[in-house]
C-alpha atoms as a PDB file:
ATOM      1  CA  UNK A   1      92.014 106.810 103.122  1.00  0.00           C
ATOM      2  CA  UNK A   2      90.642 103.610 101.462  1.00  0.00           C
ATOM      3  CA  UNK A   3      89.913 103.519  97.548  1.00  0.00           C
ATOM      4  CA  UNK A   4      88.484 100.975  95.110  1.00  0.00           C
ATOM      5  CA  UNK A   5      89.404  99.988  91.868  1.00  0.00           C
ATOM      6  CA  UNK A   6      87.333  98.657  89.083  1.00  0.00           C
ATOM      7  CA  UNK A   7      87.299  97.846  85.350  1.00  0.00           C
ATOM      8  CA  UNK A   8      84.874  99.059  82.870  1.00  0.00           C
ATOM      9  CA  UNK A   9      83.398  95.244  82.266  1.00  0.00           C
ATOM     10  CA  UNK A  10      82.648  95.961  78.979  1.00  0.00           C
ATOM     11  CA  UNK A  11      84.267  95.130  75.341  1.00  0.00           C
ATOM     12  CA  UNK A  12      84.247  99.050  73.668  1.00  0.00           C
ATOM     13  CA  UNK A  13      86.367 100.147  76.390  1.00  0.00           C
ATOM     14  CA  UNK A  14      89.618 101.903  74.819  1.00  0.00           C
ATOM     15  CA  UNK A  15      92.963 101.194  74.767  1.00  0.00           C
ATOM     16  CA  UNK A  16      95.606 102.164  76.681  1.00  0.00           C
ATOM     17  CA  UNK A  17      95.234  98.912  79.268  1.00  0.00           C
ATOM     18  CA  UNK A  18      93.922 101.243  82.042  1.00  0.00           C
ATOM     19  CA  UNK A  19      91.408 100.534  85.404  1.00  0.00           C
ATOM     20  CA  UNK A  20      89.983 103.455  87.523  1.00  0.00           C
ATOM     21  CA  UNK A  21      90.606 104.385  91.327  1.00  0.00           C
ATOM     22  CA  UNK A  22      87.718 105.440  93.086  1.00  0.00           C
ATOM     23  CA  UNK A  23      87.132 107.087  96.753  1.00  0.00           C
ATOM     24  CA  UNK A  24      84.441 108.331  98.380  1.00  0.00           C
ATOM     25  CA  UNK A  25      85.406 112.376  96.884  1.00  0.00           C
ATOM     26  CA  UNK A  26      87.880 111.490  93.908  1.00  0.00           C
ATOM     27  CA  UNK A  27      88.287 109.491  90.646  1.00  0.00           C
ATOM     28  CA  UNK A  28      90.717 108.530  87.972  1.00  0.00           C
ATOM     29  CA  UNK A  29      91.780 106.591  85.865  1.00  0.00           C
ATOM     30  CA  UNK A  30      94.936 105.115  85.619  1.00  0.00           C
ATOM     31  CA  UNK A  31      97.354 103.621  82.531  1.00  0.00           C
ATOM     32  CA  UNK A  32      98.733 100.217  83.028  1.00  0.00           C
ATOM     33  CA  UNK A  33     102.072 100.667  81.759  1.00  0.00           C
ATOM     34  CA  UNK A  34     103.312 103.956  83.495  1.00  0.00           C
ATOM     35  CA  UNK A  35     100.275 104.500  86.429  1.00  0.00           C
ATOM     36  CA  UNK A  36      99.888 107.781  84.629  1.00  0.00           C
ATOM     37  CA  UNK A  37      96.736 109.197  85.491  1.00  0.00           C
ATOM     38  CA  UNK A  38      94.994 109.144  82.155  1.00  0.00           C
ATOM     39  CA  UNK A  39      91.631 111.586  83.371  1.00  0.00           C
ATOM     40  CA  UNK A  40      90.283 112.307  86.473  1.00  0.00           C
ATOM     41  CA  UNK A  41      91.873 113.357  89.798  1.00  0.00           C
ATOM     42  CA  UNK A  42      93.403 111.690  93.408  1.00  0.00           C
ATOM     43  CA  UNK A  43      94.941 113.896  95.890  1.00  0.00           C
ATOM     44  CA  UNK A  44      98.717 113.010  96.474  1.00  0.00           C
ATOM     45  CA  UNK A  45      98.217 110.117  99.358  1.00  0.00           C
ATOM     46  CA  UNK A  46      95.913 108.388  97.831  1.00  0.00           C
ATOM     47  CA  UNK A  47      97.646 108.656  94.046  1.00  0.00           C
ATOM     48  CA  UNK A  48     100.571 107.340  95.528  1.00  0.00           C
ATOM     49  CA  UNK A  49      98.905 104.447  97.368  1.00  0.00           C
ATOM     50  CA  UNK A  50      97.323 103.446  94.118  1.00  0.00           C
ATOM     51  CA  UNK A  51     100.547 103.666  92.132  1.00  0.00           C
ATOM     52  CA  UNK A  52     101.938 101.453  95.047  1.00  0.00           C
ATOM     53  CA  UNK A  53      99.312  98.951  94.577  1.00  0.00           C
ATOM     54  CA  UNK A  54      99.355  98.558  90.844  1.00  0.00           C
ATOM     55  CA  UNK A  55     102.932  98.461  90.759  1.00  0.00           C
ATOM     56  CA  UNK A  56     102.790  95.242  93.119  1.00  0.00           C
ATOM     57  CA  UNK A  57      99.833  94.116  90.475  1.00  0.00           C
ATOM     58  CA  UNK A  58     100.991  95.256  87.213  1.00  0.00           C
ATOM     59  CA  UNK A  59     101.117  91.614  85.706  1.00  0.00           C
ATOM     60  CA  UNK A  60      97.768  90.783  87.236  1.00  0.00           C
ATOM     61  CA  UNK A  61      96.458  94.328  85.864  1.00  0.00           C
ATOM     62  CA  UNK A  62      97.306  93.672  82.262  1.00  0.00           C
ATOM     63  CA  UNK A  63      95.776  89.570  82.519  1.00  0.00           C
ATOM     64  CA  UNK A  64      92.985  91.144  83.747  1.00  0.00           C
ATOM     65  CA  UNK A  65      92.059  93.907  81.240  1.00  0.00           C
ATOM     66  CA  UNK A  66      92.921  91.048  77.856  1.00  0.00           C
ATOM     67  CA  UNK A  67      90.679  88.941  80.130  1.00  0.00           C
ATOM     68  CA  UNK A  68      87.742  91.688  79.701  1.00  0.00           C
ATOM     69  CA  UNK A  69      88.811  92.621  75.931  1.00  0.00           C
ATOM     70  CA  UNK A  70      88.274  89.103  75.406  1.00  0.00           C
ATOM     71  CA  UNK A  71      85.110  89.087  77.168  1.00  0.00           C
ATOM     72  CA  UNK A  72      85.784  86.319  80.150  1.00  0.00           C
ATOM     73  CA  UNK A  73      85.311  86.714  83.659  1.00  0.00           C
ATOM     74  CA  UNK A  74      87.414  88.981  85.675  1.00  0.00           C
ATOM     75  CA  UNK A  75      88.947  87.634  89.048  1.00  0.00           C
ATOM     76  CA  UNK A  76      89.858  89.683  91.906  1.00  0.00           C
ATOM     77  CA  UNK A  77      93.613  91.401  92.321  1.00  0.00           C
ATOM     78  CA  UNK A  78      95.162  90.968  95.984  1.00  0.00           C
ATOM     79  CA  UNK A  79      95.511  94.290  98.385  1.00  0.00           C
ATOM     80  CA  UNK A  80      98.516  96.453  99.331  1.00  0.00           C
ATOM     81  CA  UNK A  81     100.592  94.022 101.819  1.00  0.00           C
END
């Protein structure tokens, strides 16, 4: 079960630091700080591979959402090794 994760490129998007987790069937997004799941829904596998990757990427996670507050480019965040 594969999933993608994005930011919402774009300078109104609210606070808390969040990104969303996407599959083929499911979506959510997900805080920064505690990998809550803010709105939205994953089943249990896939939550808990996405709260496995951001925890390996939490650093990265919060340079990248001041990066697109701030308005610059956003570079890419490794996988789950």
């Amino acid at each position: 079960m594969g999933f993608d994760l994005h930011f919402i490129n774009t300078r109104g998007e609210h606070n808390p630091p969040h990104f969303h987790a996407m599959s083929a069937e499911w979506e959510a997004s997900i805080r920064i700080s505690d990998f809550g799941v803010m709105a939205g829904k994953l089943p249990p596998r896939l939550l808990g591979d996405v709260v496995e990757w951001a925890a390996l990427h939490q650093n990265e996670l919060i340079e990248q959402w001041e990066n697109m507050r701030a308005g610059r480019a956003l570079g890419k965040i490794g996988g789950l090794k």
